[in-house]
Protein backbone atom coordinates (compact mmCIF):
# COMPACT_ATOMS: atom_id res chain seq x y z
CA UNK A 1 -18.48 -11.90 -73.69
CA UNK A 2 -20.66 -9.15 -75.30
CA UNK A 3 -24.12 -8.56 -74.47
CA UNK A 4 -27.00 -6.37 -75.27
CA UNK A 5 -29.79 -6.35 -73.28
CA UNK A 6 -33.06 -4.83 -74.54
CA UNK A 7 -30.97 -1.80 -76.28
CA UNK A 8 -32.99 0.87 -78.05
CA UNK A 9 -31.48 4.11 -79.47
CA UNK A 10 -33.32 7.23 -80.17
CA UNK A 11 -32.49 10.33 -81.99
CA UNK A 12 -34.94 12.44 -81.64
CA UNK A 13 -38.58 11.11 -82.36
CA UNK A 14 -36.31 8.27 -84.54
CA UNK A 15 -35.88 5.05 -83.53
CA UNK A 16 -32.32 3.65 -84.84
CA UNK A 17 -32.49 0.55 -82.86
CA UNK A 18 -35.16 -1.15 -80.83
CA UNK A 19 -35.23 -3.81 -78.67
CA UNK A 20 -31.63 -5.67 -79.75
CA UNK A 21 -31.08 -8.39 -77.45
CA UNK A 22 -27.80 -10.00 -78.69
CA UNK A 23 -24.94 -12.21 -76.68
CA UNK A 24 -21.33 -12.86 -78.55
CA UNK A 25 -19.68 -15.26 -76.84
CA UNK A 26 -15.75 -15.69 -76.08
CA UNK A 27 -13.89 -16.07 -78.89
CA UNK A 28 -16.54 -16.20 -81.13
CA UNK A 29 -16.47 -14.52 -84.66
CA UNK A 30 -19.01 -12.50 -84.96
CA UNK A 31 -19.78 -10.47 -88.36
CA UNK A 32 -23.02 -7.73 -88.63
CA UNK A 33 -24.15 -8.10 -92.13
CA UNK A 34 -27.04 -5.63 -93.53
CA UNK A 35 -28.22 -2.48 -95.44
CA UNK A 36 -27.29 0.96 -94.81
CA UNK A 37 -29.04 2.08 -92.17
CA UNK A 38 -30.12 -0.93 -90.65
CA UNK A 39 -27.84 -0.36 -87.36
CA UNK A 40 -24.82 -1.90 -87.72
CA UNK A 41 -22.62 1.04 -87.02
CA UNK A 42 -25.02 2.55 -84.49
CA UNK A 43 -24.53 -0.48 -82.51
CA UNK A 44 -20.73 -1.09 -82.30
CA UNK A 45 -20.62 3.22 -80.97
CA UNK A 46 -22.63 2.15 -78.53
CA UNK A 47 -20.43 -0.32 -77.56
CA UNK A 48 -17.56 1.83 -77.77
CA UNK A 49 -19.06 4.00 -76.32
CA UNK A 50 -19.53 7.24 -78.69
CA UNK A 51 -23.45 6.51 -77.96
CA UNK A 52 -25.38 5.96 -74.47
CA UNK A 53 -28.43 3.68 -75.33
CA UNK A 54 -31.89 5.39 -74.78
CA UNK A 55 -32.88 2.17 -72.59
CA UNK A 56 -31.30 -0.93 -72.15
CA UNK A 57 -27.61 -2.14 -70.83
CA UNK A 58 -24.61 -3.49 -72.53
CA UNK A 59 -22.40 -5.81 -70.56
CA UNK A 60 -18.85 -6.55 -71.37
CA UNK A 61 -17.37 -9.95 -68.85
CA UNK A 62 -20.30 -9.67 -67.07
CA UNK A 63 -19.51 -5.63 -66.24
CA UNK A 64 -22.23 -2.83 -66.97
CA UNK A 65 -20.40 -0.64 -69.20
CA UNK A 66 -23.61 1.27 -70.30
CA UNK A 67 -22.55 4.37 -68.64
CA UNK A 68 -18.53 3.84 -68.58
CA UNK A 69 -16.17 6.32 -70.20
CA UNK A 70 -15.10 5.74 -73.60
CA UNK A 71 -11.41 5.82 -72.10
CA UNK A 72 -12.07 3.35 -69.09
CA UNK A 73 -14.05 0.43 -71.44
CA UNK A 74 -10.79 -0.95 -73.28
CA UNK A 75 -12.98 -0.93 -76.50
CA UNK A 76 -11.96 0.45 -80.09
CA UNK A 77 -13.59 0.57 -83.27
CA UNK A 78 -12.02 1.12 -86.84
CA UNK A 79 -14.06 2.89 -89.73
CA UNK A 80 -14.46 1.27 -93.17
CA UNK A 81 -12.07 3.57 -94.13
CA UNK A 82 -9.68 1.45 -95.99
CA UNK A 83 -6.89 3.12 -93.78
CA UNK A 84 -7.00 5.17 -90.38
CA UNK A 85 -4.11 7.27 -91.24
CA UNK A 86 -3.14 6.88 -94.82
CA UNK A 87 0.33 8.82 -94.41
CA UNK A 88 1.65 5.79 -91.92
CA UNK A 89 2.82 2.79 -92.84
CA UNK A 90 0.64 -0.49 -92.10
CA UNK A 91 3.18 -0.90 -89.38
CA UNK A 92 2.61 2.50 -88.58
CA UNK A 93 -0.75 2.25 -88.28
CA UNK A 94 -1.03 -1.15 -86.21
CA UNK A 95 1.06 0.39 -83.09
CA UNK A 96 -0.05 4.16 -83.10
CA UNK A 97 -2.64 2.94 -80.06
CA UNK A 98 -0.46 1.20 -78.50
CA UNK A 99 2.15 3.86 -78.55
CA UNK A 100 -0.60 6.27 -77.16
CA UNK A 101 -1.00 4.27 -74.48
CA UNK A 102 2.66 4.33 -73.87
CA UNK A 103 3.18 0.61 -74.52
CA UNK A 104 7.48 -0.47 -74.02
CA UNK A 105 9.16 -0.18 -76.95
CA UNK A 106 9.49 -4.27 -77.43
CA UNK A 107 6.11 -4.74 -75.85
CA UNK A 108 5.00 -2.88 -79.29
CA UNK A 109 7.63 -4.49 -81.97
CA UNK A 110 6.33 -8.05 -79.76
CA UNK A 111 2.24 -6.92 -81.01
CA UNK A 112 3.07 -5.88 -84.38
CA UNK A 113 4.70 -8.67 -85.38
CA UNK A 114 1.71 -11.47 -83.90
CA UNK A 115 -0.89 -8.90 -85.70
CA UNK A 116 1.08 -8.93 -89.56
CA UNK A 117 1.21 -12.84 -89.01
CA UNK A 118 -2.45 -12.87 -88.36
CA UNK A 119 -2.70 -10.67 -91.42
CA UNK A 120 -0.65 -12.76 -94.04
């Protein structure tokens, strides 16, 4: 479970989000939909963790992760980029994390293949 809990973000004297209280529930699909500049990428790097709300907590399983390291939340985001590394292959490009995490060999080629089925 995700949840945001009374989230605002500031830069500055600019408010980018304000007051978001929002719960996504176990396997629920969950899609944000709006304009640019609305907040839809400024939330998810807060989740991630690129951005520390201005007030507010975010809980992930119940855990405060507000102030957790990027590294120690388990959390990833990808870009709208239609490819994070457009030199790899798509199978290239699906294990690179886990290989930087130093995943087994067949632990990988086990991932990769349950991801492409998802994908076809």
């Amino acid at each position: 479970m995700i949840k945001f809990n009374d989230i605002e973000i500031k830069y500055g004297d600019f408010t980018a989000i304000s007051n978001l209280n929002l719960e996504v529930e176990k396997g629920e699909f969950f899609t944000f939909l709006g304009p640019s500049g609305c907040g839809k990428t400024t939330t998810l790097r807060s989740l991630a963790g690129f951005i520390t709300p201005t007030e507010g907590a975010i809980e992930v399983n119940g855990e405060d992760i507000t102030y957790k390291p990027i590294e120690k939340r388990g959390i990833g985001m990808v870009f709208q980029s239609y490819a994070l590394f457009p030199t790899m292959t798509v199978e290239e490009n699906i294990c690179f994390g886990l290989k930087e995490n130093k995943w087994e060999k067949n632990k990988i080629t086990e991932r990769v293949k349950k991801v492409l089925r998802w994908l076809i």
